[in-house]
Protein backbone atom coordinates (compact mmCIF):
# COMPACT_ATOMS: atom_id res chain seq x y z
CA UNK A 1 167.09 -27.62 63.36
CA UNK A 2 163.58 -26.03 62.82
CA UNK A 3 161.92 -26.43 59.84
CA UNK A 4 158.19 -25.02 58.99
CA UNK A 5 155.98 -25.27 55.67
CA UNK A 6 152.56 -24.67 55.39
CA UNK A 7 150.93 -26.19 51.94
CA UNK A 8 147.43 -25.46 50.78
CA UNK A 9 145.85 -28.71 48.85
CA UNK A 10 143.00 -29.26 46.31
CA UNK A 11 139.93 -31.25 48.28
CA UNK A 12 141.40 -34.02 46.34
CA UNK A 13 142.54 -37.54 46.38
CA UNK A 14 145.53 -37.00 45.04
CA UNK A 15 146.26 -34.46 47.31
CA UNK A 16 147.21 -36.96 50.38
CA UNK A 17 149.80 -38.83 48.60
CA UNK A 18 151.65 -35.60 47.45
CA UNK A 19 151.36 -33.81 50.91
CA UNK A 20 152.63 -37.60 52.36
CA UNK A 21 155.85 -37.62 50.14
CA UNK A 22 156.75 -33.95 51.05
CA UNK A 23 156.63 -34.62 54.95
CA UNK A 24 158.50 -38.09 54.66
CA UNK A 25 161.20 -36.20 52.67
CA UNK A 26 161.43 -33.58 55.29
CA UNK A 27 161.27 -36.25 58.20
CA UNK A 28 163.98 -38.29 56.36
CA UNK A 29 166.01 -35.43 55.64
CA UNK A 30 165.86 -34.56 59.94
CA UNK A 31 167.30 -38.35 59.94
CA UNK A 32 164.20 -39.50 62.04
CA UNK A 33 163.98 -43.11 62.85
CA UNK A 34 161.79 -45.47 60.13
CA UNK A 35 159.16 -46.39 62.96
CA UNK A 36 158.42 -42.65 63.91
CA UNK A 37 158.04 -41.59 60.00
CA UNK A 38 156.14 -44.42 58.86
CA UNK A 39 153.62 -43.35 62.36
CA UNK A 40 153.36 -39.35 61.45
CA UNK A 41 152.62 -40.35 57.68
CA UNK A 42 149.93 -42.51 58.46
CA UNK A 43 148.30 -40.56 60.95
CA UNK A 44 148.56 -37.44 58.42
CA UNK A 45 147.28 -39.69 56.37
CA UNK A 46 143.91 -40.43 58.52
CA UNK A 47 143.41 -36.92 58.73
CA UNK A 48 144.01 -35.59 55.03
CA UNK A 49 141.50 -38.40 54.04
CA UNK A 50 138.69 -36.93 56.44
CA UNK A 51 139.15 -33.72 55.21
CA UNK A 52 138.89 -35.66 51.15
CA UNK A 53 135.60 -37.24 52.41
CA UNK A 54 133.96 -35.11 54.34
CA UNK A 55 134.69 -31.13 53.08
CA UNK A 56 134.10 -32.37 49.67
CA UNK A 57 132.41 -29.16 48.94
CA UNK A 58 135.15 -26.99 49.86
CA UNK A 59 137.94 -26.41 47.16
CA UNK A 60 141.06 -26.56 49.50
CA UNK A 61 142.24 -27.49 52.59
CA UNK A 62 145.51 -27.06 54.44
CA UNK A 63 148.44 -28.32 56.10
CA UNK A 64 150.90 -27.05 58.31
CA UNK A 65 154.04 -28.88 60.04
CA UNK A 66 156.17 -27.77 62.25
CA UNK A 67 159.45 -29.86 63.11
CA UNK A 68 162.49 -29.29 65.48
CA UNK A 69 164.73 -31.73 66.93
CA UNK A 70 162.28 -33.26 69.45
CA UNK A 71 158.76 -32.74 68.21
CA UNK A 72 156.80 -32.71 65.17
CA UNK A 73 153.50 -30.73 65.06
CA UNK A 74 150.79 -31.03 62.22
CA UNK A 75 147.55 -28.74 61.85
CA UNK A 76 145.40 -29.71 58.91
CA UNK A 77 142.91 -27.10 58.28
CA UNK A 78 139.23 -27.71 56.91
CA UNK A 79 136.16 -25.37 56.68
CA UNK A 80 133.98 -28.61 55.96
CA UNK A 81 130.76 -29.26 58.48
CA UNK A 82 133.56 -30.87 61.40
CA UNK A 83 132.07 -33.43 63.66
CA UNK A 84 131.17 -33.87 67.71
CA UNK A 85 134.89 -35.65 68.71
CA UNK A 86 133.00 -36.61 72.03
CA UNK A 87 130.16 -38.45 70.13
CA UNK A 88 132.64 -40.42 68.01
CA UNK A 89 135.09 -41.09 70.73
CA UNK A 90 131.98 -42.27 73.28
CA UNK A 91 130.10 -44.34 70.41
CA UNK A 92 131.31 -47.97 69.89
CA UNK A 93 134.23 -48.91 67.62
CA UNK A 94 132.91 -49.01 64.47
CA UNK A 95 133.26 -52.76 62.29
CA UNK A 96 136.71 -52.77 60.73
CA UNK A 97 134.99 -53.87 57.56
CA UNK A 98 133.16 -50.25 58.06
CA UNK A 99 135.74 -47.99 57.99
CA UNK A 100 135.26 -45.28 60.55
CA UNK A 101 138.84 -46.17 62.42
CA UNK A 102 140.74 -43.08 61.46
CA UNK A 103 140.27 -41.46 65.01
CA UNK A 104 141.12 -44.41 66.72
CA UNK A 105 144.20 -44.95 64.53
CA UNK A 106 145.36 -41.50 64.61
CA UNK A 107 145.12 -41.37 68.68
CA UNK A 108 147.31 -44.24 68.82
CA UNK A 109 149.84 -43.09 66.69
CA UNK A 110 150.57 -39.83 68.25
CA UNK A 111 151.38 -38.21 71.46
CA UNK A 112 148.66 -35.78 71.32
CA UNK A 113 145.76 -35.14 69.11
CA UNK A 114 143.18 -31.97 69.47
CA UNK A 115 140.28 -30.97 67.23
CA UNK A 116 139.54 -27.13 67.67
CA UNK A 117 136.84 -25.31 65.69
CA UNK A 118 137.19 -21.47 65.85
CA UNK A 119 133.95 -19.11 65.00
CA UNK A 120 134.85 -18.68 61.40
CA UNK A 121 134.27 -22.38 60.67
CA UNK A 122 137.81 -23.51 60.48
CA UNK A 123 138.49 -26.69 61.76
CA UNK A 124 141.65 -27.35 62.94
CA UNK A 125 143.10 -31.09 63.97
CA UNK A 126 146.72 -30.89 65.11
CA UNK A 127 148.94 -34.05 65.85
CA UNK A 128 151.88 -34.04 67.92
CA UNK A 129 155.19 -36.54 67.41
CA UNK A 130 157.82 -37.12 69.76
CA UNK A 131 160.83 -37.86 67.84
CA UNK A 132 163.26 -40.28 68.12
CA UNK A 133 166.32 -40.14 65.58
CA UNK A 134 168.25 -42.90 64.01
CA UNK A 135 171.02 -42.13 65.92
CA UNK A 136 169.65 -42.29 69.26
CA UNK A 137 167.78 -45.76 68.25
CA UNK A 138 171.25 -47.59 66.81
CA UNK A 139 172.85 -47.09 70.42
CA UNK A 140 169.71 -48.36 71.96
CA UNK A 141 170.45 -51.88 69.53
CA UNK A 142 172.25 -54.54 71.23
CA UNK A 143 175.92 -55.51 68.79
């Protein structure tokens, strides 16, 4: 099954939690396993809350997903002032009680994670998701 959406979102706060319960729905609804949902969510998360802080002057921002039976692909789309992902990545880890983890966090949780900025000054940060379903993961469990 393929299923595509692409929502555009106030540069808002309230914004993450409604784009968060439409992709869980649609991840449930694909019957993907608990551990890979609550993984995608929270790295969407990470990266609708860098748009929140940092493109604060822009009014929107936007999110596409892309989902078929093996792999789910996010794009969230900014035209905020981006940031050197080589400079962040190379710097050292930031104090947890400093925030500054989301980058970390978000390469962890997926398979693959690019940052592309194109000459109109869209920024562009797509995560990638192997999935697993339920299905597969109850005949991995011993009985």
């Amino acid at each position: 099954m393929n299923i595509e959406f692409s929502v555009r979102l106030p540069v808002d706060v309230k914004s993450v939690p409604l784009v968060r319960g439409l992709l869980r729905q649609t991840l449930e609804h694909l019957d993907v396993s608990s551990a890979g949902v609550d993984e995608i969510l929270l790295a969407l998360t990470e990266a609708c809350a860098n748009v929140v802080q940092h493109a604060a002057e822009h009014d929107e921002y936007r999110v596409e997903v892309s989902i078929d039976d093996e792999l789910c692909r996010i794009s969230v789309l900014d035209h905020g002032p981006g940031f050197d992902v080589d400079a962040v990545t190379a710097a050292p880890p930031p104090s947890p009680l400093d925030g500054g983890r989301g980058l970390l966090l978000m390469r962890e949780l997926v398979d693959r994670l690019s940052f592309v900025a194109d000459g109109s000054g869209t920024h562009r940060v797509t995560l990638e998701k192997r999935l697993s379903p339920r299905s597969a993961l109850r005949l991995l469990e011993p009985s």
